[in-house]
Protein backbone atom coordinates (compact mmCIF):
# COMPACT_ATOMS: atom_id res chain seq x y z
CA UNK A 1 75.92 -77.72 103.33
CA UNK A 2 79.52 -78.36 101.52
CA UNK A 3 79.93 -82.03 100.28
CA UNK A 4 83.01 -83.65 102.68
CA UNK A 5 83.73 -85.22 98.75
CA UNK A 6 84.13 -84.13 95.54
CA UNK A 7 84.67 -87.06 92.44
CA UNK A 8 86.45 -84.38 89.73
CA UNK A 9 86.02 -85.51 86.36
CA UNK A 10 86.11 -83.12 83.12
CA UNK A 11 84.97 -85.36 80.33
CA UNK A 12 84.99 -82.91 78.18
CA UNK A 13 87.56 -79.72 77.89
CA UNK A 14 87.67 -77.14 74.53
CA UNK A 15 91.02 -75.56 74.01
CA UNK A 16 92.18 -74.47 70.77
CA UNK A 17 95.93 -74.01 69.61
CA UNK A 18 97.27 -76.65 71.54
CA UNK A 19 98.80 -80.25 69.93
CA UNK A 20 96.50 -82.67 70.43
CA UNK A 21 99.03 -85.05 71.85
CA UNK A 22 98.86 -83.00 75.04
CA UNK A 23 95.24 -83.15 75.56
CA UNK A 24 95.20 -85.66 78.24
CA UNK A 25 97.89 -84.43 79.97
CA UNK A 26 96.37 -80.84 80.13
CA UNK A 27 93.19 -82.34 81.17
CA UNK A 28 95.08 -84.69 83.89
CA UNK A 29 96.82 -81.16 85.37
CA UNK A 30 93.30 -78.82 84.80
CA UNK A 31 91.84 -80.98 87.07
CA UNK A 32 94.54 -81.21 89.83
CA UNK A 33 94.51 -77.67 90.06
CA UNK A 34 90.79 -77.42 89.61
CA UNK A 35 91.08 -79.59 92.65
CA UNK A 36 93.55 -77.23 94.68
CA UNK A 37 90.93 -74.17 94.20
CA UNK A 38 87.85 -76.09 95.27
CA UNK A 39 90.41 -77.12 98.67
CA UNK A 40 91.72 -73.19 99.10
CA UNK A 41 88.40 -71.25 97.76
CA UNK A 42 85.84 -73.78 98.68
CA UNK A 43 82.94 -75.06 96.75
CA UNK A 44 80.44 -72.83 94.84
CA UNK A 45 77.19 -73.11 96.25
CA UNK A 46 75.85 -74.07 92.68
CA UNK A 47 77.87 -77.33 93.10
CA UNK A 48 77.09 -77.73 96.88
CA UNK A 49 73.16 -77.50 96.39
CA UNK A 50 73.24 -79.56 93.13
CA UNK A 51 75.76 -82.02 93.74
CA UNK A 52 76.41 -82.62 89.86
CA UNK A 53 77.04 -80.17 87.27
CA UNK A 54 76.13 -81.33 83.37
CA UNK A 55 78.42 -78.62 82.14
CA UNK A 56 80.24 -75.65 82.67
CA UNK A 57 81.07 -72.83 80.55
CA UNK A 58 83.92 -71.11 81.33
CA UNK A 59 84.16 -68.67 78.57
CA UNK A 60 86.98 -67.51 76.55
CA UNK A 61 90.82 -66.30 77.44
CA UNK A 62 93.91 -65.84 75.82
CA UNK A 63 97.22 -66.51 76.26
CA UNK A 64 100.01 -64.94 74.43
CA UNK A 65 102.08 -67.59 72.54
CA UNK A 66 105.16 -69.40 74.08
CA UNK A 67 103.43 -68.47 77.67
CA UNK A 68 104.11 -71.40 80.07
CA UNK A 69 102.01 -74.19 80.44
CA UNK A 70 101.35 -73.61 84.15
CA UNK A 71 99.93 -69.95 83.46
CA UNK A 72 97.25 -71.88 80.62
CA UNK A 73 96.50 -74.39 83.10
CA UNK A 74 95.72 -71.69 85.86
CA UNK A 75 93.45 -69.55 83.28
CA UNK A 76 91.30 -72.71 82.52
CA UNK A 77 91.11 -73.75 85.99
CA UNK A 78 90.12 -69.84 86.99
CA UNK A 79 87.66 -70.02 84.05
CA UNK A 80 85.73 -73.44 84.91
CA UNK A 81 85.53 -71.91 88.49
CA UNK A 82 84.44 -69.07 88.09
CA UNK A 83 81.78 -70.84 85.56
CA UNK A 84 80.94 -72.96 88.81
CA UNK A 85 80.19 -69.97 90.42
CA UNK A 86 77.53 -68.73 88.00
């Protein structure tokens, strides 16, 4: 059974090499896009049976420097999915 509702909320998000000015901004956009793969890909069934996930780890990635900030946001968002899936 797939929730008709998901409340999205990532209290918590490690990155390191980034200002940490633009935390809550990078959180803020994480989670829209988050969001927009849960929509398009659907929800893992570790979420569905649960309902409420404690924590996630997504692993480790990296970006080569002066990448754009939409290709980091898409790696993290991959990376807490595919954590969601485990």
């Amino acid at each position: 059974m797939t929730p008709k509702n998901i409340d999205l909320h990532i209290e918590e998000l490690v990155l390191c090499g980034f200002a940490p000015g633009d935390r809550y901004r990078i959180g803020e956009v994480v989670e829209q896009e988050l969001s927009r793969m849960l929509a398009d890909r659907g929800v893992p069934e570790s979420l569905a049976l649960d309902g409420e996930i404690a924590s996630v780890d997504g692993g480790a990635f990296e970006v080569a420097p002066g990448v754009r900030a939409e290709v980091v946001v898409a790696e993290v968002a991959k990376a807490v999915y595919g954590g969601l899936r485990r």
